[in-house]
Protein backbone atom coordinates (compact mmCIF):
# COMPACT_ATOMS: atom_id res chain seq x y z
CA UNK A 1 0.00 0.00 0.00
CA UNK A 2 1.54 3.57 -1.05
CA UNK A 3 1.65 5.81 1.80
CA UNK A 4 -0.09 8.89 2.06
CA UNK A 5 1.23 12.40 3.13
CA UNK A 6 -1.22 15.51 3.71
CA UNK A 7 0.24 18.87 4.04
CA UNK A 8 -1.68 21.44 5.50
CA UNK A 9 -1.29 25.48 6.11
CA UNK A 10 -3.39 28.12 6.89
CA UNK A 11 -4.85 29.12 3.33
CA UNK A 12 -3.70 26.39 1.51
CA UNK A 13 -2.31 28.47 -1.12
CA UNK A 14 1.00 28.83 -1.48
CA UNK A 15 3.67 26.56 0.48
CA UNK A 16 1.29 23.33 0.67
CA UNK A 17 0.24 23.63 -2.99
CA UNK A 18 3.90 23.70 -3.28
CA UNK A 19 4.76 20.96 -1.50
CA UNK A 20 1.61 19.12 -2.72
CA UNK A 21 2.90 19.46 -6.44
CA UNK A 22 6.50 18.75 -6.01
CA UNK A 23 5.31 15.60 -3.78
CA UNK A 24 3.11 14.00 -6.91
CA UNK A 25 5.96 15.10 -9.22
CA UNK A 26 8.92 13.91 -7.74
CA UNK A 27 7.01 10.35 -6.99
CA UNK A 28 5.81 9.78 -9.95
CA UNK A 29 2.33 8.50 -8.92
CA UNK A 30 3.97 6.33 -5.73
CA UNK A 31 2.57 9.03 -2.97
CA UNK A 32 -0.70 9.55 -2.15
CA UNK A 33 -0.89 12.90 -1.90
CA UNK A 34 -3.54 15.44 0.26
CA UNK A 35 -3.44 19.24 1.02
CA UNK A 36 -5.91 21.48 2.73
CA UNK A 37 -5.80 24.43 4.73
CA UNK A 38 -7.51 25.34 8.28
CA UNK A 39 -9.09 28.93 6.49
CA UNK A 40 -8.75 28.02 2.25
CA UNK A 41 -7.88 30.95 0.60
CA UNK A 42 -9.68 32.00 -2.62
CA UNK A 43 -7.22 30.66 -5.16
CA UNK A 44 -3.58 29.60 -5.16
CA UNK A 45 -1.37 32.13 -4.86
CA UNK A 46 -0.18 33.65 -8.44
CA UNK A 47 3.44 33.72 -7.47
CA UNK A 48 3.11 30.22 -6.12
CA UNK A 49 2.01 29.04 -9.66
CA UNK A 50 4.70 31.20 -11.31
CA UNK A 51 7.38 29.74 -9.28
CA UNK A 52 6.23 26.30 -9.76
CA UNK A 53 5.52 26.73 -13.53
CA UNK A 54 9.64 27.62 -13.39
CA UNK A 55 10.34 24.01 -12.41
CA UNK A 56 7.85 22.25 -15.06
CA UNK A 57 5.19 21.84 -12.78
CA UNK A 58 1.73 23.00 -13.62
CA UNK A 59 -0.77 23.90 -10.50
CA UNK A 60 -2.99 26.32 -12.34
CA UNK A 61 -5.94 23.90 -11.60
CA UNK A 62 -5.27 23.58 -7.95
CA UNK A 63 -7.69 24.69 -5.82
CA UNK A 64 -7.54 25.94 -1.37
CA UNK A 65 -9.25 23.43 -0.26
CA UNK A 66 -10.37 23.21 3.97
CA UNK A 67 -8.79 21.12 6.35
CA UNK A 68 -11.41 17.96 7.16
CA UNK A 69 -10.55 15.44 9.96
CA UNK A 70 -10.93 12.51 7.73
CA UNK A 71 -8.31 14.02 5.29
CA UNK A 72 -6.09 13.71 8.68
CA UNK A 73 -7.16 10.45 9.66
CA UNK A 74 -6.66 9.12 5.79
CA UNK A 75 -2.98 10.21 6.03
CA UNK A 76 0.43 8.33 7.43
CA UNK A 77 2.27 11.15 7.65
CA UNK A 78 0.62 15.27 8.31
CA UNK A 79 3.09 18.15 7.39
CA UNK A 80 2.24 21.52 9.29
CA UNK A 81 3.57 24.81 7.89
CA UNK A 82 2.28 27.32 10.45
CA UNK A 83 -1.25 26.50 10.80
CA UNK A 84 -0.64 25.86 14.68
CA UNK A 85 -3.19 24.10 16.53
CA UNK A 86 -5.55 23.82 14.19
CA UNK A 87 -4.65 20.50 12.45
CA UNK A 88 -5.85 17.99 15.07
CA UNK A 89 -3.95 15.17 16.29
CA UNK A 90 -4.28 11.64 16.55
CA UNK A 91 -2.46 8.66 18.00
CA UNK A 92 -0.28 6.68 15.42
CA UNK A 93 0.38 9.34 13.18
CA UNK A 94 3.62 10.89 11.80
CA UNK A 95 3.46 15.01 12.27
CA UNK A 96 6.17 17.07 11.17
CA UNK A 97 6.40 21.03 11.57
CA UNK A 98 7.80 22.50 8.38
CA UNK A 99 8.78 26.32 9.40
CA UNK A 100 8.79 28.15 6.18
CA UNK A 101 7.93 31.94 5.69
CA UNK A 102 4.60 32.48 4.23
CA UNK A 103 4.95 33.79 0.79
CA UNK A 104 1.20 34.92 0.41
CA UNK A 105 1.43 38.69 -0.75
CA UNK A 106 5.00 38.18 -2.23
CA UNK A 107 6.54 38.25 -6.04
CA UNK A 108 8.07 35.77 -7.80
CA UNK A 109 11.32 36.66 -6.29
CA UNK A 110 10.91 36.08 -3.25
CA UNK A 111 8.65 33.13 -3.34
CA UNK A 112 11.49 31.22 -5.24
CA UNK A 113 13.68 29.83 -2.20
CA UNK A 114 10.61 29.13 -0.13
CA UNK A 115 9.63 26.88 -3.20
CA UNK A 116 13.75 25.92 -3.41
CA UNK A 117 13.56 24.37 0.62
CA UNK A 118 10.18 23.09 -0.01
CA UNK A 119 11.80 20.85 -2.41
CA UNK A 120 14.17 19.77 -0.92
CA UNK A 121 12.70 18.50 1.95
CA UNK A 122 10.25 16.71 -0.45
CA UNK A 123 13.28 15.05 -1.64
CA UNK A 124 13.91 13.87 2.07
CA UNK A 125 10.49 13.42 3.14
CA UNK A 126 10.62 10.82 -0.62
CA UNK A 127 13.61 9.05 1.14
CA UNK A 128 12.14 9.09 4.85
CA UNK A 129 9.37 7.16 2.87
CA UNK A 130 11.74 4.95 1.06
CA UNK A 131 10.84 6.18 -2.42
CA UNK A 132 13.35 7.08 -4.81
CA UNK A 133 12.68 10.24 -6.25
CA UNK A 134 12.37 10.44 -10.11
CA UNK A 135 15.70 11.26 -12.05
CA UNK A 136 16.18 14.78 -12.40
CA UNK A 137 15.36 15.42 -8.81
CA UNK A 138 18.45 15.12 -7.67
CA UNK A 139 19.97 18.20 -5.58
C-alpha cells in the first residue's frame, strides 16, 4: 500500500500547494498525496504558480481546499507549515512542523527559495518514505 502524506497550512495556497505538487511530481504517482488548509484561501497564490511553472510543474488547476478530519485520519504522515493548533492530532500518526515563511502577498522573487527548501525536503520526506525520487530530482 503507497503511503499517504497531507500537508496542510493556513490558506492552503501557497507553500502546501507547493509541497503538494512537487510531492506527486517527484514520486511519480507512488505518494498519495492530500493538502488542505484550516481557512482556504480563494485561489492559489499567483506567485506560487509562477514559481512552480519555473520548475515544469503545472498547479494552475489547484484549488484551497479546507482542512477535514478525515483528510487527517486518511494520512500516514501530516506536514504543518504554520497552521498551529488547528490541524488535530491523533495517536499513530507521523506530524512534522515544516517552518517556512509564508509567501502569500509576495513576487516571484521572493517566493522562489521558499519553493527551493520546499523541495528539498520533499526530496527527504521521498527518502524518509523509502521512495526514490524520479531522475532529475536530484539536488
Amino acid at each position: 500500500m503507497k503511503p499517504s502524506v497531507l500537508f496542510v497550512c493556513v490558506h492552503n495556497a501557497g507553500r502546501s500547494q507547493m509541497a503538494a505538487a512537487y510531492l506527486e511530481h517527484l514520486s511519480a504517482g507512488a505518494v498519495e498525496v492530500r493538502s488542505a488548509g484550516s481557512a482556504p484561501a480563494d485561489q492559489v497564490n499567483p506567485s506560487a504558480v509562477a514559481a512552480m511553472a519555473e520548475e515544469g510543474i503545472d498547479i494552475t488547476s489547484a484549488s484551497p481546499k479546507v482542512l477535514t478530519t478525515e483528510a487527517v485520519q486518511d494520512s500516514d504522515v501530516v506536514i504543518t507549515m504554520g497552521c498551529g493548533d488547528a490541524c488535530p492530532i491523533f495517536p499513530g500518526k507521523r506530524y512534522e512542523d515544516w517552518e517556512l515563511e509564508d509567501p502569500a502577498g509576495r513576487g516571484v522573487e521572493a517566493v522562489r527559495p521558499i519553493r527551493d527548501e520546499i523541495r528539498r525536503r520533499v526530496i527527504e520526506l521521498l527518502r524518509s518514505l523509502d521512495v526514490t525520487p524520479v531522475s532529475g530530482a536530484a539536488g
